[in-house]
Protein backbone atom coordinates (compact mmCIF):
# COMPACT_ATOMS: atom_id res chain seq x y z
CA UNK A 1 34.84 -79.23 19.74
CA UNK A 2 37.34 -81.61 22.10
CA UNK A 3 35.91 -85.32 22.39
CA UNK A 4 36.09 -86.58 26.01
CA UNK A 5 38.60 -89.65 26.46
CA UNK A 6 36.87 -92.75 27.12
CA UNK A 7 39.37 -94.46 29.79
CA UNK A 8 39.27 -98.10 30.60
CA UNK A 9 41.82 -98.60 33.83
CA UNK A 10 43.24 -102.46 35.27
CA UNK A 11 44.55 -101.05 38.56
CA UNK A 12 47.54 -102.72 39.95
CA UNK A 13 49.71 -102.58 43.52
CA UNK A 14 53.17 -104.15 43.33
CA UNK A 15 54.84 -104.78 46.50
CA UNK A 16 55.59 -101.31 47.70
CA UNK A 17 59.59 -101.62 47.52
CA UNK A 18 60.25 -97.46 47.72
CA UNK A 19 56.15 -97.30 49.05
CA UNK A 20 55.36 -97.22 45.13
CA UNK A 21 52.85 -98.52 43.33
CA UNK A 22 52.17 -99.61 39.40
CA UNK A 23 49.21 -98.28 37.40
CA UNK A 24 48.51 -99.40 34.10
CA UNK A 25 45.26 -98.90 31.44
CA UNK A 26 44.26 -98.38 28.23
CA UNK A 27 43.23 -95.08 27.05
CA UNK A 28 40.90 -95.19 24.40
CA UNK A 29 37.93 -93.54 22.78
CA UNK A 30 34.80 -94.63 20.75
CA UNK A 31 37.00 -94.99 17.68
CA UNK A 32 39.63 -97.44 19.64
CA UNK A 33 43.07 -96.76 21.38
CA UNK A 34 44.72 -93.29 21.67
CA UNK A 35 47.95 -93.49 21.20
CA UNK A 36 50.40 -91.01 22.50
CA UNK A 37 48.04 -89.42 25.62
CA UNK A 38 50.29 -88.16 28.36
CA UNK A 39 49.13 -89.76 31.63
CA UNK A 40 50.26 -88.63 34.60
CA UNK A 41 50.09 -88.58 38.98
CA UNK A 42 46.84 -85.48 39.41
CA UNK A 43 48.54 -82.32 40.43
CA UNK A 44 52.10 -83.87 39.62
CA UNK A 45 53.13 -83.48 36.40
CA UNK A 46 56.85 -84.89 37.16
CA UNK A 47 55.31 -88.29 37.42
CA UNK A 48 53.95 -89.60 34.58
CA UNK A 49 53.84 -91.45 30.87
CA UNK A 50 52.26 -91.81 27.37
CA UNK A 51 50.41 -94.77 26.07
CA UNK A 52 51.93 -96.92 23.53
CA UNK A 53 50.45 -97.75 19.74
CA UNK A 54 47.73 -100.04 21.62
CA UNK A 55 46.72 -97.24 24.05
CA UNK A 56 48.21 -98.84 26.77
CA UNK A 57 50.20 -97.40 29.70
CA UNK A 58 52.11 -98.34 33.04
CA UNK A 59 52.90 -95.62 35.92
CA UNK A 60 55.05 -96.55 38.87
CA UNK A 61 53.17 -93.87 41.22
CA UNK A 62 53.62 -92.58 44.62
CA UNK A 63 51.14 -95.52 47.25
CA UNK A 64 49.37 -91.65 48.44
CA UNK A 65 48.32 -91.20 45.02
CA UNK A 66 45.10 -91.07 44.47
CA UNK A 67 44.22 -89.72 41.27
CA UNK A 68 45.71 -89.79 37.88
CA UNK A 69 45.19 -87.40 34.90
CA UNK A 70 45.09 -87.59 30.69
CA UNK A 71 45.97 -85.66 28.25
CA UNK A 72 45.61 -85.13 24.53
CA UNK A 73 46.04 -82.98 22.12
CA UNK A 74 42.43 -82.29 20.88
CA UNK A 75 40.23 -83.76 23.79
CA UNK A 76 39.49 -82.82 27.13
CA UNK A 77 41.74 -83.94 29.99
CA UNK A 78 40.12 -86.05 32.11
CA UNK A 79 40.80 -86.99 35.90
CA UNK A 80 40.26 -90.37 36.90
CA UNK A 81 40.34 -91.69 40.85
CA UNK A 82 42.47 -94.65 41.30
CA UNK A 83 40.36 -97.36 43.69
CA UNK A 84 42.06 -97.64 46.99
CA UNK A 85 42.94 -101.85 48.08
């Protein structure tokens, strides 16, 4: 049976230099942070990252995206909408 991923997401825009913006989050799940989850721009998976030994995570992502994705071995991916402003 795959556990879902319990996602916890701080959202923030840097100044769009290349009309970019910067993601970042923790992915964690009811045991604490998942380290190692491949996160990654929804329907891109040239664009993205893993989170670190505290679950955390920072994507510089196209300012269209709107979605991002996780991943891990042993759990279900999850999709998670990135708030717009």
């Amino acid at each position: 049976m795959k556990k879902s991923l319990v996602s916890i997401f701080t959202i923030m825009f840097a100044v769009p230099a290349m009309a970019n913006m910067t993601v970042t989050g923790t992915i964690q799940d009811d045991l604490g942070p998942i380290v190692g989850a491949a996160v990654m721009v929804a329907g891109n998976n040239s664009i993205g990252t893993t989170t670190d030994n505290n679950g955390q995570f920072t994507l510089s992502v196209p300012d269209s995206t709107t979605q991002i994705q996780t991943s891990m071995l042993g759990y279900r991916d999850k999709i998670i909408d990135i708030p717009s402003g």
